[in-house]
N, C-alpha and C. Protein backbone atom coordinates (compact mmCIF):
# COMPACT_ATOMS: atom_id res chain seq x y z
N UNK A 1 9.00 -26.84 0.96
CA UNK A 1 9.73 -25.60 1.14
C UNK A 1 8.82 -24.55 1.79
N UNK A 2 9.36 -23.66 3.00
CA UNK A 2 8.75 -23.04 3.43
C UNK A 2 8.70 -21.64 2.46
N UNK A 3 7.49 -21.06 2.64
CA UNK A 3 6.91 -19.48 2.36
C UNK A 3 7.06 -18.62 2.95
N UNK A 4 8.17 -18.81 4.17
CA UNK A 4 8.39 -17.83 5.19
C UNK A 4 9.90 -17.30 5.26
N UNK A 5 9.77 -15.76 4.87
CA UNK A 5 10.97 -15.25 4.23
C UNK A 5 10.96 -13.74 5.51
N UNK A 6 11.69 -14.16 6.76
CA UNK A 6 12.11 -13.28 7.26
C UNK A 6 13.08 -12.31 6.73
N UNK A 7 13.05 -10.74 7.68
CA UNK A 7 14.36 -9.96 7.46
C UNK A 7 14.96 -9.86 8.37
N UNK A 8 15.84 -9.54 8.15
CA UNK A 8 16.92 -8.78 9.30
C UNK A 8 16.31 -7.77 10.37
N UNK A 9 16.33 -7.90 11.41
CA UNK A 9 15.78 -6.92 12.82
C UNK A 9 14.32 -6.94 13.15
N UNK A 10 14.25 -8.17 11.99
CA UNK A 10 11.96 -8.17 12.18
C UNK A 10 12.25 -9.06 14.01
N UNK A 11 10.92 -8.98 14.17
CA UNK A 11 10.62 -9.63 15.50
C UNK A 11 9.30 -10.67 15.02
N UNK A 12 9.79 -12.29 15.48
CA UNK A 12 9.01 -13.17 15.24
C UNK A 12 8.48 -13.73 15.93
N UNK A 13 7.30 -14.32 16.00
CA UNK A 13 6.86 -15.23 17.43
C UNK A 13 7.61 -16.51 16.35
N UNK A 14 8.16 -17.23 17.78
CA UNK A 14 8.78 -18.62 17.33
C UNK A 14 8.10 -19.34 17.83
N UNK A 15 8.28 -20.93 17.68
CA UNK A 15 8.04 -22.36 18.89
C UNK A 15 9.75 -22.40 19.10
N UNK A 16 10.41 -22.25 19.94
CA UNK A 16 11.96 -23.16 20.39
C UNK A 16 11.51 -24.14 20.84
N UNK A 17 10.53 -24.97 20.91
CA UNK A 17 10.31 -26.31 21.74
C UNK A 17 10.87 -27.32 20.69
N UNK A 18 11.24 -28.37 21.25
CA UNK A 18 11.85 -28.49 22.72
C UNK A 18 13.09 -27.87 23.06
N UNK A 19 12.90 -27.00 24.26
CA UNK A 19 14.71 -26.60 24.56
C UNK A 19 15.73 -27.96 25.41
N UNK A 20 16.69 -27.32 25.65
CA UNK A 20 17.53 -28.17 26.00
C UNK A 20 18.57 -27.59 27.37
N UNK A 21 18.49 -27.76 29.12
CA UNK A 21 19.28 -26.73 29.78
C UNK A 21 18.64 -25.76 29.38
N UNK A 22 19.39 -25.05 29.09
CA UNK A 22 19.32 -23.08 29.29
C UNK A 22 18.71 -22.61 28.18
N UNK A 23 18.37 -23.44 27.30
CA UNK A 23 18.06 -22.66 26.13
C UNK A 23 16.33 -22.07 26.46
N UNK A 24 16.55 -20.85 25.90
CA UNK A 24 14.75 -20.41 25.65
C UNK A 24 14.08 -21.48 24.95
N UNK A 25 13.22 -21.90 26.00
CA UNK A 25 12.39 -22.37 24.78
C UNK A 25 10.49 -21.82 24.76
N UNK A 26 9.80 -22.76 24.44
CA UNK A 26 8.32 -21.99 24.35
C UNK A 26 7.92 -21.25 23.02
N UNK A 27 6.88 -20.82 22.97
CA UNK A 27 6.54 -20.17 22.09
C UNK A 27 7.09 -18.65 22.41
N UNK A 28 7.96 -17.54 21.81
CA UNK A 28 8.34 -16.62 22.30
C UNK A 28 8.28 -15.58 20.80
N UNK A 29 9.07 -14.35 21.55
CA UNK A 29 9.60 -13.97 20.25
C UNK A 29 11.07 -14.04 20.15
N UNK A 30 11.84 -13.74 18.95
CA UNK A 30 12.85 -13.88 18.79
C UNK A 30 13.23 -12.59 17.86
N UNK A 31 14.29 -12.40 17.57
CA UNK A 31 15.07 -11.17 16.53
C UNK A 31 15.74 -11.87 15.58
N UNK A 32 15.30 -11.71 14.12
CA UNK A 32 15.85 -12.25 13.32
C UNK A 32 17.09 -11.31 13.30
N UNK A 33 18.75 -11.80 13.00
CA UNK A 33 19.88 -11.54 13.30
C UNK A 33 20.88 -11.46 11.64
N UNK A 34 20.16 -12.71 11.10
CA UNK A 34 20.79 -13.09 9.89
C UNK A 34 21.06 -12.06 9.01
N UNK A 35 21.74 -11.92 8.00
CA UNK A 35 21.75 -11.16 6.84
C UNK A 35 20.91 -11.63 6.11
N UNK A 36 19.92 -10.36 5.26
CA UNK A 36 19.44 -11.02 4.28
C UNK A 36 19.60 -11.25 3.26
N UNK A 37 21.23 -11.24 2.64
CA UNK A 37 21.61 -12.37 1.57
C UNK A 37 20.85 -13.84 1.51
N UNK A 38 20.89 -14.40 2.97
CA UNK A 38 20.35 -16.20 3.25
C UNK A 38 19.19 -15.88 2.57
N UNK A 39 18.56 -14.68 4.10
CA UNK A 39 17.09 -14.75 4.28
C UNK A 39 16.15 -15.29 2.61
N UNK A 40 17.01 -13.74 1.72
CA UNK A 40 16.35 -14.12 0.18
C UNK A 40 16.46 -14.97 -0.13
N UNK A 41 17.60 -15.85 -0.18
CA UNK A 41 17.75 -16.70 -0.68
C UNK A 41 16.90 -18.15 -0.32
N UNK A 42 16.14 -17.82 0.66
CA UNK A 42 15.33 -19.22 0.80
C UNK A 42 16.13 -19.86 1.77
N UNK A 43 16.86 -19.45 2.64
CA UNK A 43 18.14 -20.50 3.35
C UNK A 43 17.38 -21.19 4.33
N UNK A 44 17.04 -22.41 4.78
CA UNK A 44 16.06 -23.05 5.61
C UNK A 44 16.37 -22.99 6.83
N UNK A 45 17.48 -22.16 7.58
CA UNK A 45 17.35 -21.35 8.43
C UNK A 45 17.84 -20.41 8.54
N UNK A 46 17.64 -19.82 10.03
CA UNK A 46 17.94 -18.06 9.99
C UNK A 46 18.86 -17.76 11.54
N UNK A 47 19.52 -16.92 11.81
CA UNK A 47 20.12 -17.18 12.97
C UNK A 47 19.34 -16.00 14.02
N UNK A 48 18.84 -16.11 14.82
CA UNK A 48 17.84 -15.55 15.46
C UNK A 48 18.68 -15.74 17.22
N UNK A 49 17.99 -14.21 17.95
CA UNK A 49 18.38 -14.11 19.46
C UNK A 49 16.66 -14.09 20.11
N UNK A 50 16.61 -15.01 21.20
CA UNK A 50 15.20 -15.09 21.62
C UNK A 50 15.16 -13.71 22.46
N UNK A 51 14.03 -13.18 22.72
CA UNK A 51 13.38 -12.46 23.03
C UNK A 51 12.37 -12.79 24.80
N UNK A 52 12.81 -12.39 25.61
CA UNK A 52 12.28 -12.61 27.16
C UNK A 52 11.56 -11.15 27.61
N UNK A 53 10.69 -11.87 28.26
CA UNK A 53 10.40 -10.38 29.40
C UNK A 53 10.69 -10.05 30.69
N UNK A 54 11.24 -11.49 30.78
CA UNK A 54 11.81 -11.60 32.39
C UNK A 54 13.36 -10.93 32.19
N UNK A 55 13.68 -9.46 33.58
CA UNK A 55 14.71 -9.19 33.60
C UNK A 55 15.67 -9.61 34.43
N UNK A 56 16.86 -9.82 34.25
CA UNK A 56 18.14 -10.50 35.01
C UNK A 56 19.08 -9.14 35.60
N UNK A 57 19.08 -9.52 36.99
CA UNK A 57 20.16 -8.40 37.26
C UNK A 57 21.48 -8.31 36.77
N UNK A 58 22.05 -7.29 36.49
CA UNK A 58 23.67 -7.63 36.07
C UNK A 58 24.19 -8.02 34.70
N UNK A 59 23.13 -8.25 34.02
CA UNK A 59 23.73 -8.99 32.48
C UNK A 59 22.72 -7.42 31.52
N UNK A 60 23.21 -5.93 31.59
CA UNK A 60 22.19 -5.36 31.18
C UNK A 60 23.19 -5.13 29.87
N UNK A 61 24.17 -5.63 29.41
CA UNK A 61 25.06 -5.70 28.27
C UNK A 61 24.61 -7.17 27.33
N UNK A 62 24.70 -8.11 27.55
CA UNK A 62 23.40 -9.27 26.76
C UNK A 62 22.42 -9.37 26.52
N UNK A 63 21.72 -8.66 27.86
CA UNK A 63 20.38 -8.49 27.79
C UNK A 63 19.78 -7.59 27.38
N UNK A 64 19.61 -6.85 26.48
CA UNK A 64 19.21 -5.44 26.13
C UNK A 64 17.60 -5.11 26.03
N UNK A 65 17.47 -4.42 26.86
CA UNK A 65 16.07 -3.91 27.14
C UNK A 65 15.48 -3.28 26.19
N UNK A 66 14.10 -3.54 25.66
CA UNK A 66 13.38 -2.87 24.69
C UNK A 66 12.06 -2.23 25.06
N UNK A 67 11.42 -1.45 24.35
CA UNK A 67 10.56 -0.95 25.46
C UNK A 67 9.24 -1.44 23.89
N UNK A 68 8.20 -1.26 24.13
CA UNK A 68 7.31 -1.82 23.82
C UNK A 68 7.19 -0.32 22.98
N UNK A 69 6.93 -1.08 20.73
CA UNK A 69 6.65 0.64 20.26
C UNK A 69 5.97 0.25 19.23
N UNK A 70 5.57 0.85 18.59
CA UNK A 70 4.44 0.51 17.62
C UNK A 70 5.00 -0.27 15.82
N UNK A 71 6.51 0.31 15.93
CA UNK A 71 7.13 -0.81 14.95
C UNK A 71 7.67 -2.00 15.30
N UNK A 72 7.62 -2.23 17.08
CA UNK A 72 7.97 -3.55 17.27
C UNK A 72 7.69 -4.60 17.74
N UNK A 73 6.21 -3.86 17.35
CA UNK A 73 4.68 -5.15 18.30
C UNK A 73 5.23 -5.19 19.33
N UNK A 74 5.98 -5.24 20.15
CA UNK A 74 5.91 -5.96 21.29
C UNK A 74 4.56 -5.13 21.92
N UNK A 75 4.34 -5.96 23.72
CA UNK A 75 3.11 -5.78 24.36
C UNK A 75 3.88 -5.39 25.98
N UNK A 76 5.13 -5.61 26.19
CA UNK A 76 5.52 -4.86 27.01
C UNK A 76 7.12 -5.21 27.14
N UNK A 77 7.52 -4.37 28.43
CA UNK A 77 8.83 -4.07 28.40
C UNK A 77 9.72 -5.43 27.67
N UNK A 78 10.78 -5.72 27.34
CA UNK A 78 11.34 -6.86 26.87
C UNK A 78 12.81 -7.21 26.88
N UNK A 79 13.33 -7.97 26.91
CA UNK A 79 15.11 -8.02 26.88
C UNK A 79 15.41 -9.20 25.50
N UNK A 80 16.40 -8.19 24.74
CA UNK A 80 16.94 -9.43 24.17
C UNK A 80 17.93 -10.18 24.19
N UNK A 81 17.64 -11.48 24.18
CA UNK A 81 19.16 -12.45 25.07
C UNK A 81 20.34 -12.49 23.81
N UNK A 82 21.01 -11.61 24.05
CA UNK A 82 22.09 -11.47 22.65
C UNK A 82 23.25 -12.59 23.23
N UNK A 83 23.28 -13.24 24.11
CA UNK A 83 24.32 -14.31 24.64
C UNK A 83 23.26 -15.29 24.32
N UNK A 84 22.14 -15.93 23.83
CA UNK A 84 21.37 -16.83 23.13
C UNK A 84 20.99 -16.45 21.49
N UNK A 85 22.48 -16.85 20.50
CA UNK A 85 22.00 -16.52 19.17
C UNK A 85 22.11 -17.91 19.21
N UNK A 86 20.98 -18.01 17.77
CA UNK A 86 21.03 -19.48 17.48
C UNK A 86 20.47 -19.67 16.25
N UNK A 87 20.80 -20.75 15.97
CA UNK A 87 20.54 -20.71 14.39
C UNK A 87 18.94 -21.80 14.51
N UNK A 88 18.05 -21.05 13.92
CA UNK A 88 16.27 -22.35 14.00
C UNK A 88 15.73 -22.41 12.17
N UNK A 89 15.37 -23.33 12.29
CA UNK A 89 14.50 -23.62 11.13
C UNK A 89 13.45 -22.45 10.69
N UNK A 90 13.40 -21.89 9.77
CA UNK A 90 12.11 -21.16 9.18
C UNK A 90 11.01 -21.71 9.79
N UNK A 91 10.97 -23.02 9.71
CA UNK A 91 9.57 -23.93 9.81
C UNK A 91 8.96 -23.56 11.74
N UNK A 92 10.07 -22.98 12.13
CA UNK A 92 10.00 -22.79 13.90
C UNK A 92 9.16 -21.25 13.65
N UNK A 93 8.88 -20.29 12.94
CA UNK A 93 8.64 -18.99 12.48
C UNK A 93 7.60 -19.24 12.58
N UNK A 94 6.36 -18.76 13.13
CA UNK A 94 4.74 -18.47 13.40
C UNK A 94 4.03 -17.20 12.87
N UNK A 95 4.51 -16.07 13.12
CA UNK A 95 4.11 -15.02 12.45
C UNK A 95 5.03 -13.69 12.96
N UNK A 96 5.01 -12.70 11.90
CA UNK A 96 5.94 -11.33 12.11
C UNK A 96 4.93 -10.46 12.91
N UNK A 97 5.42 -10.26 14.00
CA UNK A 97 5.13 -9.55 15.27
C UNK A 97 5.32 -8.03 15.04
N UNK A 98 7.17 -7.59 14.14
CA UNK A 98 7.58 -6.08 13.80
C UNK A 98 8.59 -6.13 13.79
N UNK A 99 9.27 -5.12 14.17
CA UNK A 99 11.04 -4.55 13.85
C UNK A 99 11.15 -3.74 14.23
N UNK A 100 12.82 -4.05 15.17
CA UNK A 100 13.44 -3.10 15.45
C UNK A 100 13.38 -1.74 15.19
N UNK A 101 14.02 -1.06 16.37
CA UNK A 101 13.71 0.67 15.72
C UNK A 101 15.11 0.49 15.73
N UNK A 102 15.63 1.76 14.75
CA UNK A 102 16.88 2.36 14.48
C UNK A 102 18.10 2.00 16.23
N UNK A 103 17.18 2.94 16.88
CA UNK A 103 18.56 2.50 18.01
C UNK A 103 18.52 1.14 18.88
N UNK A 104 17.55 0.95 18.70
CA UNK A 104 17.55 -1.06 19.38
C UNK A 104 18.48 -1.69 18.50
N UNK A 105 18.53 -1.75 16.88
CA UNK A 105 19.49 -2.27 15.85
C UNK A 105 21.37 -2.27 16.57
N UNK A 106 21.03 -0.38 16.72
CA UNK A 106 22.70 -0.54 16.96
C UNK A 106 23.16 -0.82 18.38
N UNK A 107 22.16 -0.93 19.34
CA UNK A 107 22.67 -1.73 20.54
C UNK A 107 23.03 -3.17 20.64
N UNK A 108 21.95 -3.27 19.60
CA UNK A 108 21.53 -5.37 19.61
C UNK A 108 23.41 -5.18 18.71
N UNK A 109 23.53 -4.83 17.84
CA UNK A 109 24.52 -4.92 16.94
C UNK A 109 25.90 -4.74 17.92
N UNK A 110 26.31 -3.79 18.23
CA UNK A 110 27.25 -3.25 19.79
C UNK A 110 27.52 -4.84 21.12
N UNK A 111 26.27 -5.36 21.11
CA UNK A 111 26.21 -6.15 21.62
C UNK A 111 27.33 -7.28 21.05
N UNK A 112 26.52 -7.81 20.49
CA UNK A 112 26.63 -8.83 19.79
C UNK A 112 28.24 -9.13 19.06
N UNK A 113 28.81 -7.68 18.80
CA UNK A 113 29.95 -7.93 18.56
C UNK A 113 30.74 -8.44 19.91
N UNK A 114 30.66 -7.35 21.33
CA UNK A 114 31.37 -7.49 21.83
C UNK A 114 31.46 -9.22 22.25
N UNK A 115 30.04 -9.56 22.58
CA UNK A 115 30.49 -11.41 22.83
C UNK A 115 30.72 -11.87 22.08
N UNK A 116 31.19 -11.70 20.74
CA UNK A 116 32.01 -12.37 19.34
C UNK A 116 32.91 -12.16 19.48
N UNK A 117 33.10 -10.81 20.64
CA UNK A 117 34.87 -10.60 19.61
C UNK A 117 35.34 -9.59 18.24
N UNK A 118 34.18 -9.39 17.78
CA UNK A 118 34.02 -8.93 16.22
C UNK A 118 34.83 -7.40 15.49
């Protein structure tokens, strides 16, 4: 059993290897997404959106740009692929990088409904 008990809006370095097509893979970061009802609970995975630095023209509604801040480790500008949620193993989790600020939450969140539907 893993010892690794993400939260909600932390930022993780992952492994996604091996991807598959389109999927992110590599060592990256990702946005933990899940509620943390699972998270506490030990749930052996978490549903997470990877984290890129490469920007895409035209997708600036999936892709949501983050800017590099001192609660969210990042090291420079960043997008998060909110059209790549996915559910990974804890055991894929390397170390907590930081978290979201307040208004990255309710964009990533804004997002995320609209490609649900929600």
């Amino acid at each position: 059993m893993s010892n690794i008990y993400p939260k909600q809006y932390e930022i993780w370095s992952a492994d996604l290897d091996p991807s598959i097509g389109s999927e992110p893979g590599k060592i990256r970061p990702v946005v933990i997404i899940q509620s943390d009802i699972l998270n506490k609970a030990g749930h052996r995975t978490t549903i997470a959106c990877s984290i890129s630095s490469q920007s895409k023209a035209g997708v600036s509604f999936i892709r949501i740009a983050i800017e590099p801040t001192g609660n969210n480790g990042l090291l420079k500008k960043s997008y998060i692929l909110c059209d790549q949620i996915r559910a990974i193993d804890v055991s894929r989790l390397r170390n907590r990088i930081g978290i979201l600020d307040f208004v990255d939450i309710n964009r990533l969140n804004t997002s995320i409904q609209a490609i649900l539907t929600l």
